[in-house]
N, C-alpha and C. Protein backbone atom coordinates (compact mmCIF):
# COMPACT_ATOMS: atom_id res chain seq x y z
N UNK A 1 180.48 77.93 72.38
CA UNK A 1 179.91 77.85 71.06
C UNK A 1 180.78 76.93 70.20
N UNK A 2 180.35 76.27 69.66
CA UNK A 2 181.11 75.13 68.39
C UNK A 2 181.07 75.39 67.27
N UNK A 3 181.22 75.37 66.43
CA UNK A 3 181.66 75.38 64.28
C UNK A 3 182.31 73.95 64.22
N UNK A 4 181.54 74.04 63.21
CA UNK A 4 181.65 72.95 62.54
C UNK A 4 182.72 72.95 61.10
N UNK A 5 183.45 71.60 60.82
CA UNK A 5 184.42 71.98 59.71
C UNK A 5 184.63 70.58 59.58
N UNK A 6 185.19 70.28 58.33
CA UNK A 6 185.27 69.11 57.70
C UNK A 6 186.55 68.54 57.23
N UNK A 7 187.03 67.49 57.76
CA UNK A 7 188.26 66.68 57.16
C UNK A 7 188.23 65.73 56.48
N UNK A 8 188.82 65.38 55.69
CA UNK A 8 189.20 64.54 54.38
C UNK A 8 189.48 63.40 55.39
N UNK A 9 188.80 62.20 54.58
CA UNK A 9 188.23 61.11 55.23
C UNK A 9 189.21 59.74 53.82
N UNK A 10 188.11 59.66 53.21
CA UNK A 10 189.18 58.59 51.99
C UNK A 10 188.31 59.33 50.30
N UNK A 11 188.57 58.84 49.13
CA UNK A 11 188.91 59.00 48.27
C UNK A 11 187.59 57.94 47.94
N UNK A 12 186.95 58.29 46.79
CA UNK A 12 185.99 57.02 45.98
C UNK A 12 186.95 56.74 44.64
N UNK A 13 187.64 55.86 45.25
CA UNK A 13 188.61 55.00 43.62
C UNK A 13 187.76 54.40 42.31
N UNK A 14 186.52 54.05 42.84
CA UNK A 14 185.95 53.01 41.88
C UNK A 14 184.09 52.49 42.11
N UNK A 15 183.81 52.59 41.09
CA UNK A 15 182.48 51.56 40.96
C UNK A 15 183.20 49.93 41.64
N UNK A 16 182.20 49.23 42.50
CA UNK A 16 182.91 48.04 42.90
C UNK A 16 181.57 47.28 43.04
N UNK A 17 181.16 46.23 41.97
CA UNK A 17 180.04 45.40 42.11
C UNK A 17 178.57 46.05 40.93
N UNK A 18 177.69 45.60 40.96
CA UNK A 18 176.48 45.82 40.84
C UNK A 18 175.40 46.70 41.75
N UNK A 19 175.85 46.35 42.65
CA UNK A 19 174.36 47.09 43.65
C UNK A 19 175.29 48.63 44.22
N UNK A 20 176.12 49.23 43.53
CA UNK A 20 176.02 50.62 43.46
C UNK A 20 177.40 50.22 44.89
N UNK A 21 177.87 49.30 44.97
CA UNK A 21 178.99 49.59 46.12
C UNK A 21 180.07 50.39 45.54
N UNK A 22 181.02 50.93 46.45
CA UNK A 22 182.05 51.68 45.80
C UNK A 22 183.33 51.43 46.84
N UNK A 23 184.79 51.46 45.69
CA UNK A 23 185.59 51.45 46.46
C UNK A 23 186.46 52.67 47.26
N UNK A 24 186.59 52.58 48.21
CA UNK A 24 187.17 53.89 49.16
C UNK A 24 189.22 53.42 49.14
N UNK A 25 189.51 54.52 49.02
CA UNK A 25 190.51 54.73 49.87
C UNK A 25 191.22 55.78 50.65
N UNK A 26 191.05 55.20 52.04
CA UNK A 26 191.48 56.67 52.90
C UNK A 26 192.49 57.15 53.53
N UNK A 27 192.24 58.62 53.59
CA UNK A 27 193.87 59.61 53.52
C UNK A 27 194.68 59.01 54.51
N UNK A 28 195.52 59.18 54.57
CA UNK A 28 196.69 58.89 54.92
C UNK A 28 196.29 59.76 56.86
N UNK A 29 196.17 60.70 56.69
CA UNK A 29 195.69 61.30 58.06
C UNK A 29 194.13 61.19 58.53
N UNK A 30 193.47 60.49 57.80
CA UNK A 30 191.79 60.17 57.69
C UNK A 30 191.59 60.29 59.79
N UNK A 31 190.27 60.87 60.40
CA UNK A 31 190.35 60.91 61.49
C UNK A 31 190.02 59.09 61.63
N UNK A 32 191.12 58.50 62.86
CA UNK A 32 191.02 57.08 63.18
C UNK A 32 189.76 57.04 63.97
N UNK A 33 189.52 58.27 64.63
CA UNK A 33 188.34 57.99 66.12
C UNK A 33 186.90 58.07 64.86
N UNK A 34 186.53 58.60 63.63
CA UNK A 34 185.56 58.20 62.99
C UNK A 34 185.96 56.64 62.48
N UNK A 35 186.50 55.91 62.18
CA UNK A 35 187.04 54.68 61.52
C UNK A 35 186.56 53.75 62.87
N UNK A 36 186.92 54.25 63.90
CA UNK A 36 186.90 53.22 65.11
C UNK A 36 185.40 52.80 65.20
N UNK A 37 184.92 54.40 65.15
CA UNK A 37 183.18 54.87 66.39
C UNK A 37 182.48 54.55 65.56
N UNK A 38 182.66 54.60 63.57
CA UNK A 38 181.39 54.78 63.13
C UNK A 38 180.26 53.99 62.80
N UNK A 39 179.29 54.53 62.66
CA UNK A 39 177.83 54.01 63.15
C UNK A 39 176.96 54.81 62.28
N UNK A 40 175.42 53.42 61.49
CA UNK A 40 175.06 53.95 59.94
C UNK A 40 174.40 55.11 60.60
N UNK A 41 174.35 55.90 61.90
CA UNK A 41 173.70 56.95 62.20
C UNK A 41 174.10 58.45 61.18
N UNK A 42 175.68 58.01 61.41
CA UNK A 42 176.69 59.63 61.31
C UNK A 42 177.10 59.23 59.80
N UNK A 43 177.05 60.32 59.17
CA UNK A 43 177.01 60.70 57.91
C UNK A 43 178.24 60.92 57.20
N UNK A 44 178.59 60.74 56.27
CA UNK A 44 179.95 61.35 55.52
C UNK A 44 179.32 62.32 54.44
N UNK A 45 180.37 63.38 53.67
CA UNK A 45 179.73 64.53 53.36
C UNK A 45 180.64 64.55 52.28
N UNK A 46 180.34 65.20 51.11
CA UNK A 46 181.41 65.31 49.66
C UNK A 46 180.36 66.58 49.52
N UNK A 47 181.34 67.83 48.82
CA UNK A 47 180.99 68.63 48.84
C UNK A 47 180.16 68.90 47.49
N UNK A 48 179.04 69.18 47.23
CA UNK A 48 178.54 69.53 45.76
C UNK A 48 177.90 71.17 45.39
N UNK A 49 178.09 71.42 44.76
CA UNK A 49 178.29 72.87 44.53
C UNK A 49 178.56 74.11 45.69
N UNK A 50 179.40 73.59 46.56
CA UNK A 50 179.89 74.71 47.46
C UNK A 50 179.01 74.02 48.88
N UNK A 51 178.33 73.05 48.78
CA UNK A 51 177.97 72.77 50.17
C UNK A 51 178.20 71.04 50.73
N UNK A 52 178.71 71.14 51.50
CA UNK A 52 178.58 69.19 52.39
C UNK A 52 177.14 68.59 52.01
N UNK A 53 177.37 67.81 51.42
CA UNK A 53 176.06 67.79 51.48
C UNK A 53 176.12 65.40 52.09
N UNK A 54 174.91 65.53 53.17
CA UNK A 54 175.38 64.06 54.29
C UNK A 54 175.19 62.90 53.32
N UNK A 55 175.68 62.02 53.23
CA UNK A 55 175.43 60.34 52.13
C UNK A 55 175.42 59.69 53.91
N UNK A 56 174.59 58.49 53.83
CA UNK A 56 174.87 57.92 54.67
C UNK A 56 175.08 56.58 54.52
N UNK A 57 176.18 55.84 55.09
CA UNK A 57 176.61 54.25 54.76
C UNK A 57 175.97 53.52 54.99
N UNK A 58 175.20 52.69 54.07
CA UNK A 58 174.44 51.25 54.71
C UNK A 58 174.95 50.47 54.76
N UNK A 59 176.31 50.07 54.29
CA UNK A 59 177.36 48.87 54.69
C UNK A 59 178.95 49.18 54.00
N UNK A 60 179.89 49.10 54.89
CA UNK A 60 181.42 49.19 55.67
C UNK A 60 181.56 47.95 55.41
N UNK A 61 182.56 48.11 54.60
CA UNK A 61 183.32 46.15 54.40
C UNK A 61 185.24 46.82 54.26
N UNK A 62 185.70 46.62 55.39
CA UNK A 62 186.94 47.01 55.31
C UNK A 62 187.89 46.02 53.92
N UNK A 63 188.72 46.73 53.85
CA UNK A 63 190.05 45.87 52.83
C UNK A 63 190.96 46.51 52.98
N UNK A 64 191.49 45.80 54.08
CA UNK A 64 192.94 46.05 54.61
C UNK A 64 192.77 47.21 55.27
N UNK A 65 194.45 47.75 55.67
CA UNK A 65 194.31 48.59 56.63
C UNK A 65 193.72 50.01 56.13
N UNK A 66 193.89 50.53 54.61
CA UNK A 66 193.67 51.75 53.69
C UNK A 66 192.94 51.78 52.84
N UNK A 67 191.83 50.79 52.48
CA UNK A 67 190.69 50.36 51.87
C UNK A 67 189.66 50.06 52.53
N UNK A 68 188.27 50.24 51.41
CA UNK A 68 187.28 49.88 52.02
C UNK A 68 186.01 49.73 50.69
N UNK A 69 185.12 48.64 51.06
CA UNK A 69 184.40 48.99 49.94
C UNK A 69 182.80 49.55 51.00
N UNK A 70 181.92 50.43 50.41
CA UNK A 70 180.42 51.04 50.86
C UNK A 70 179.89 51.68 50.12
N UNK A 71 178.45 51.04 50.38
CA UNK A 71 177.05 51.19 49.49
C UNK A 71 176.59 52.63 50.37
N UNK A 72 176.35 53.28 49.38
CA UNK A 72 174.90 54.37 50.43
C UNK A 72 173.92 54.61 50.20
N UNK A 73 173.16 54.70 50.91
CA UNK A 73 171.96 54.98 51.02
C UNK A 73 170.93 55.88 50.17
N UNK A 74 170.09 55.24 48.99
CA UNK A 74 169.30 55.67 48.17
C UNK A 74 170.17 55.27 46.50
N UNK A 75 171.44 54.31 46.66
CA UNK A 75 172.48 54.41 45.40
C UNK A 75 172.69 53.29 45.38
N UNK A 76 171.75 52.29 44.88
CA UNK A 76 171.61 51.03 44.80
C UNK A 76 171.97 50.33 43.70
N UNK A 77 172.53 51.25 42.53
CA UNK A 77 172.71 50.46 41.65
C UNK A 77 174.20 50.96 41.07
N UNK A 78 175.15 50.48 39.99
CA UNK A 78 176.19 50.64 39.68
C UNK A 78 176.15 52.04 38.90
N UNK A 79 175.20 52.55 38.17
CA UNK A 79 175.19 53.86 37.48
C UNK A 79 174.88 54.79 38.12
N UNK A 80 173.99 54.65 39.81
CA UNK A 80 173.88 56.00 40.31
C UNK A 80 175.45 56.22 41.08
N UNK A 81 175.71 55.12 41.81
CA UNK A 81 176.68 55.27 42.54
C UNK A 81 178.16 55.81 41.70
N UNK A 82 178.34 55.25 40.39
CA UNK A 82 179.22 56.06 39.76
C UNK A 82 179.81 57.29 39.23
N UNK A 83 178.51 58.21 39.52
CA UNK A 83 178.95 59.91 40.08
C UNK A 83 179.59 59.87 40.75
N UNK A 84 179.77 59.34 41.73
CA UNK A 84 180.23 60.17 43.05
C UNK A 84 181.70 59.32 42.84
N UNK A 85 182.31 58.24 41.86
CA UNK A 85 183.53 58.53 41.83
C UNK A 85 184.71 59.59 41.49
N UNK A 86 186.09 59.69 42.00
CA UNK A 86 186.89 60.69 42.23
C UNK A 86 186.80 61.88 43.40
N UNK A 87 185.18 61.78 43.99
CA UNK A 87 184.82 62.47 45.05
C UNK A 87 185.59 62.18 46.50
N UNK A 88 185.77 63.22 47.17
CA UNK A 88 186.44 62.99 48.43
C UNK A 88 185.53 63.46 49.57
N UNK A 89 185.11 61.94 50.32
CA UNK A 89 184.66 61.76 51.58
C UNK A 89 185.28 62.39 53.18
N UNK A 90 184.40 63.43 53.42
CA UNK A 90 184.36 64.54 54.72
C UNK A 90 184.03 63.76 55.40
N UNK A 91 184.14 64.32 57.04
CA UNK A 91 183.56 63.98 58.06
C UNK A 91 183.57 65.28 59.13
N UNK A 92 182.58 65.54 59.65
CA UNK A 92 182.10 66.29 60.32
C UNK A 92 183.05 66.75 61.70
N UNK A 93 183.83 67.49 62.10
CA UNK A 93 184.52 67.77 63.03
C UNK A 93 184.22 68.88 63.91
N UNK A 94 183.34 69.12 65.58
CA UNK A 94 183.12 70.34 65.93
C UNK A 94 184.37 70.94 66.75
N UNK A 95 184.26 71.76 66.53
CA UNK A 95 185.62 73.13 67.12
C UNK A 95 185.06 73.85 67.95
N UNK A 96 185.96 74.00 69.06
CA UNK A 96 185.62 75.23 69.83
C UNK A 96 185.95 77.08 68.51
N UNK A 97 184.49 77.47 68.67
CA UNK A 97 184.49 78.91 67.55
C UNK A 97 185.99 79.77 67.97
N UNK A 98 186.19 79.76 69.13
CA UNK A 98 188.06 80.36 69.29
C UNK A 98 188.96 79.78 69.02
N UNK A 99 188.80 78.69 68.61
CA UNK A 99 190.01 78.23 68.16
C UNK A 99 191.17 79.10 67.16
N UNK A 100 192.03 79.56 67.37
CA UNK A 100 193.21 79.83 66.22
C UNK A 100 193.72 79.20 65.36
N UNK A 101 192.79 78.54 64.31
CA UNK A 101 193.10 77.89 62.67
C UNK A 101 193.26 79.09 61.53
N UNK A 102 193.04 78.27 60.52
CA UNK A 102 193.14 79.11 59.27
C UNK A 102 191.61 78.44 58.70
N UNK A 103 190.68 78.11 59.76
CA UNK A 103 189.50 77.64 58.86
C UNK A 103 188.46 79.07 58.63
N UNK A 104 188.76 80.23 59.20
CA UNK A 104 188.41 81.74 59.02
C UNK A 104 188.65 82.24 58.06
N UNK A 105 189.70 81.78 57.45
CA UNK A 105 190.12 82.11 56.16
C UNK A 105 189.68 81.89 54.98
N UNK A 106 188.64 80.48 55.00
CA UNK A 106 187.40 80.15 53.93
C UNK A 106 187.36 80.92 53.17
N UNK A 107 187.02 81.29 52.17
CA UNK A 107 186.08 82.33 51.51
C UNK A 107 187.36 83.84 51.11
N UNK A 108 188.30 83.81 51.81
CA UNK A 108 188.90 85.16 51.36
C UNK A 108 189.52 84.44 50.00
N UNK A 109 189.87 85.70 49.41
CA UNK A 109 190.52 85.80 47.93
C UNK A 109 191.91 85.86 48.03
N UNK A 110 192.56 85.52 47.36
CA UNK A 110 194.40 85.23 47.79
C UNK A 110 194.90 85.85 46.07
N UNK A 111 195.99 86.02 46.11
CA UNK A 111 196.64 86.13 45.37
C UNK A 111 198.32 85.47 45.62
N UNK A 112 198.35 84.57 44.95
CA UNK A 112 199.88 84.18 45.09
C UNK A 112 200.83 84.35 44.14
N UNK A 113 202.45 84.61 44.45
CA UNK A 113 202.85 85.02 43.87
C UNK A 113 203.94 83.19 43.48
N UNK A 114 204.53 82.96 42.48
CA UNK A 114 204.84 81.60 42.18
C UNK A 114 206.27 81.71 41.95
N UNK A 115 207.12 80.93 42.00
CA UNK A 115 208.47 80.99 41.13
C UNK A 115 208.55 80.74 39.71
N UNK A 116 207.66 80.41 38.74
CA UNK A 116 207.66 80.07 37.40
C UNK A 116 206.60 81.17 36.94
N UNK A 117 205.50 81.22 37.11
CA UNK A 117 204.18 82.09 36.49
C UNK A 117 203.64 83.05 36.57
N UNK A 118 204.82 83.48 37.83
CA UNK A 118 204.26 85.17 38.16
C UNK A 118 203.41 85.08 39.69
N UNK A 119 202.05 85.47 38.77
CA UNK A 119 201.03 85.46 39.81
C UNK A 119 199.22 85.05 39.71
N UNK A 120 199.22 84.23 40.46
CA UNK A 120 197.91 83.82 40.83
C UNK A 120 196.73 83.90 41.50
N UNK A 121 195.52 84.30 41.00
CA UNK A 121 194.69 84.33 42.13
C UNK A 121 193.50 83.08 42.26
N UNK A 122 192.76 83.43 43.19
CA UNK A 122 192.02 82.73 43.44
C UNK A 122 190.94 82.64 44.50
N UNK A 123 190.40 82.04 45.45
CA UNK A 123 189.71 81.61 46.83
C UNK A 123 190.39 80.63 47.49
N UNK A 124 190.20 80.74 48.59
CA UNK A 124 190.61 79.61 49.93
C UNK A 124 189.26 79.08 49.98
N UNK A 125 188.78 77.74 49.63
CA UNK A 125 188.05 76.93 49.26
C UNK A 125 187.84 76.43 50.74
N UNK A 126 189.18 75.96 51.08
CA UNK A 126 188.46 74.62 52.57
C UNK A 126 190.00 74.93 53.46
N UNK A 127 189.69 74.39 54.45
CA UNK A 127 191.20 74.26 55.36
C UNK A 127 190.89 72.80 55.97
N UNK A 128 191.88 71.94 55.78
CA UNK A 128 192.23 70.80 56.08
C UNK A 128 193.39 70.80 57.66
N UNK A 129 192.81 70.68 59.18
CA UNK A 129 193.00 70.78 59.85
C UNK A 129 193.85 69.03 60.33
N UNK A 130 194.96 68.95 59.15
CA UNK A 130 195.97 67.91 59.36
C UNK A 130 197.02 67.61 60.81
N UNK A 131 196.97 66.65 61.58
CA UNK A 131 198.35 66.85 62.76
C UNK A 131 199.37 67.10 62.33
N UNK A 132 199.99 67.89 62.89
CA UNK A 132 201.44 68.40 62.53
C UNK A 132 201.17 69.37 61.30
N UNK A 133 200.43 69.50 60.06
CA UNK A 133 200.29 69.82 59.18
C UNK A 133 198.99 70.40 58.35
N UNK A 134 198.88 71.35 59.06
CA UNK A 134 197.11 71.74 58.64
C UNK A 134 197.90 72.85 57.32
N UNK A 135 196.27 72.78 56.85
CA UNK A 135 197.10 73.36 55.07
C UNK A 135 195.29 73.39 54.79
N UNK A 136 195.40 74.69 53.41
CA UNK A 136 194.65 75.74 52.85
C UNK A 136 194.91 74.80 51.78
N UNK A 137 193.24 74.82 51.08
CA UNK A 137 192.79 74.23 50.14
C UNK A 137 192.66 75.73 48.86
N UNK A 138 193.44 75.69 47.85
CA UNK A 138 193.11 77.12 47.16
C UNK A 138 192.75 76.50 46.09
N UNK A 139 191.74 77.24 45.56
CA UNK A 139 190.85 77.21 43.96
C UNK A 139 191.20 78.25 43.26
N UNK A 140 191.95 78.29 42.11
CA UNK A 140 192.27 79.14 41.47
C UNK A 140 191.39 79.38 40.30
N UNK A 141 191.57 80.50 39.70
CA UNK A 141 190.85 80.97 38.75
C UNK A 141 190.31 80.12 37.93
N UNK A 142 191.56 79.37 37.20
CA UNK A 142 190.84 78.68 35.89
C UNK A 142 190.35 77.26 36.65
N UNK A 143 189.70 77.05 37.71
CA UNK A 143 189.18 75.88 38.73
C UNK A 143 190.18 74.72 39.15
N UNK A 144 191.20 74.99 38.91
CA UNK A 144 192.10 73.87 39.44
C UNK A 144 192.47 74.01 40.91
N UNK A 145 193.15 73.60 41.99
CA UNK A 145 193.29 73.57 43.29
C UNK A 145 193.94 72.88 43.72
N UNK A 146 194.73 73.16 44.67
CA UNK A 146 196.25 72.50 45.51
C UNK A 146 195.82 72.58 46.95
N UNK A 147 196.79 71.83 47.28
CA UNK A 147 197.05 72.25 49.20
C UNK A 147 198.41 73.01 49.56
N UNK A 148 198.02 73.54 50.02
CA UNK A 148 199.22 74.72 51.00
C UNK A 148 199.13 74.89 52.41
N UNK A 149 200.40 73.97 53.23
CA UNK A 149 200.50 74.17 54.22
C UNK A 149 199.97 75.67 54.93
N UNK A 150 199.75 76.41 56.14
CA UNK A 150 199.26 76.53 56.64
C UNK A 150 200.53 77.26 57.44
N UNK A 151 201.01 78.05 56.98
CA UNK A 151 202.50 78.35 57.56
C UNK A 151 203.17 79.44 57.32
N UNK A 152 203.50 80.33 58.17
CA UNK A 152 204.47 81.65 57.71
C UNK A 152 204.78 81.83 56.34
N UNK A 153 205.39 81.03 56.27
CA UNK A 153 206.76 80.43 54.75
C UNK A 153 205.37 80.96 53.72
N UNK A 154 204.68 80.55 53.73
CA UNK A 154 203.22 80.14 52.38
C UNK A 154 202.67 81.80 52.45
N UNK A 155 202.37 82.03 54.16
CA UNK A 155 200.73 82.88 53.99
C UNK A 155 201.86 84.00 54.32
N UNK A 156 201.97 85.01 53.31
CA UNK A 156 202.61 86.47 53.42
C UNK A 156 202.16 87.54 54.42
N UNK A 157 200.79 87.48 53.99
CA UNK A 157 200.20 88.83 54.84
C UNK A 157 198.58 88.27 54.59
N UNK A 158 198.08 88.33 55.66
CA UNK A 158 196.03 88.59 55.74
C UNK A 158 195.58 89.83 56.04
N UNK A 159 194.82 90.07 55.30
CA UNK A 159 193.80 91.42 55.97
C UNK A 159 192.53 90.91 55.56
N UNK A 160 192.04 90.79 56.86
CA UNK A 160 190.57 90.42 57.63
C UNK A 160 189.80 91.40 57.17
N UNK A 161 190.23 92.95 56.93
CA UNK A 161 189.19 93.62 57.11
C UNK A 161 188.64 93.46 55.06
N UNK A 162 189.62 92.88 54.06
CA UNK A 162 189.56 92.72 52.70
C UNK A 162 189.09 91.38 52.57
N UNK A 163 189.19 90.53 53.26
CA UNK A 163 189.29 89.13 53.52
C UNK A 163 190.41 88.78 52.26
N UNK A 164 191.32 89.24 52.28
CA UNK A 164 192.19 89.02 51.33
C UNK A 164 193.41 88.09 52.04
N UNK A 165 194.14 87.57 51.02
CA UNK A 165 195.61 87.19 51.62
C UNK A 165 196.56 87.17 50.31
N UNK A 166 197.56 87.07 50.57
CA UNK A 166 199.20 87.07 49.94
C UNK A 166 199.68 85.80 50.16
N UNK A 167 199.94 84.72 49.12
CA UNK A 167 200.37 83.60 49.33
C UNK A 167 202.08 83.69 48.48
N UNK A 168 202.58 82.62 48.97
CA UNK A 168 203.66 82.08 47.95
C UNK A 168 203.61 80.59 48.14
N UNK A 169 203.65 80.25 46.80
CA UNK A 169 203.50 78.77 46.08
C UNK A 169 204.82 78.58 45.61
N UNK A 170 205.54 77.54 46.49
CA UNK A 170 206.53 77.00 45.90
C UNK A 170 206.41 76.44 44.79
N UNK A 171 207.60 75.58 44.51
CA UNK A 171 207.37 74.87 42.94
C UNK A 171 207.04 73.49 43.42
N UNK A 172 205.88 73.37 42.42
CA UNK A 172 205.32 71.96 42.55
C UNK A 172 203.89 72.02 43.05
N UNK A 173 203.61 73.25 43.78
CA UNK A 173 202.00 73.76 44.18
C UNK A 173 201.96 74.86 43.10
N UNK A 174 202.57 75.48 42.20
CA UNK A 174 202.15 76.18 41.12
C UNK A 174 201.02 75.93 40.00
């Protein structure tokens, strides 16, 4: 059985042109095997009110090795396409369903405790399944959101059966 889950791909920096192109720039860990393979078939995804929802590229114009400018499909002009700047471009990744991540962890409620503010709560929004470095996307109360490694040190205690967890936020993810 497979699940499906989504990694951070590049960044929309900018309106770029008239006919609704936009400029990209992508993460630093962006998957290379989508960059290599892709094709206007397969879709990129930005999340809008809690769901992926697919854009698909009608034209890829690289700039340089960490840039890129692309138009999509149905956003032909400079004012539609300018929503979707500051948005961050997904890509579709399937998993074996056993896998041992923290992408199960979606949806539970956390409470972290901080070195400056006490304590925080919130949701585990997304898990970003990084090499070397996979890390928990948390949305906190008043809607703001960080990344947190994915690591003893961070995640205190889970209970599955609360879908709860116990975080600690160093300084600088506070």
């Amino acid at each position: 059985m497979k699940r499906e889950r989504f990694l951070p791909l590049a960044t929309v920096r900018k309106t770029y042109g008239k006919e609704g192109e936009l400029f990209l720039k992508f993460h630093p860990k962006a998957p290379q095997t989508f960059l290599e393979q892709w094709t206007e078939e397969e879709p990129v995804y930005i999340w809008v009110d809690g769901i992926p929802v697919p854009f698909y590229i009608t034209s890829l114009q690289f700039v340089g090795n960490d840039k890129a400018v692309v138009c999509f499909e149905n956003y032909s002009t400079e004012r539609l396409a300018a929503e979707w700047v500051g948005s961050t471009l997904l890509v579709k990744v399937e998993t074996a369903a056993d896998e041992a991540d923290g992408s199960r962890l979606v949806g539970y409620a956390f409470r972290a405790k901080t070195e400056k503010e006490g304590m925080r709560k919130g949701v585990v929004s997304q898990f970003f399944d990084y090499p070397m470095n996979p890390c928990l996307e948390l949305t906190f109360e008043d809607g703001t959101s960080t990344l947190l490694p994915f690591h003893p040190t961070f995640v205190k205690k889970t209970n599955h059966r609360n879908k709860s967890l116990e975080l600690f936020l160093p300084e600088g993810l506070e």
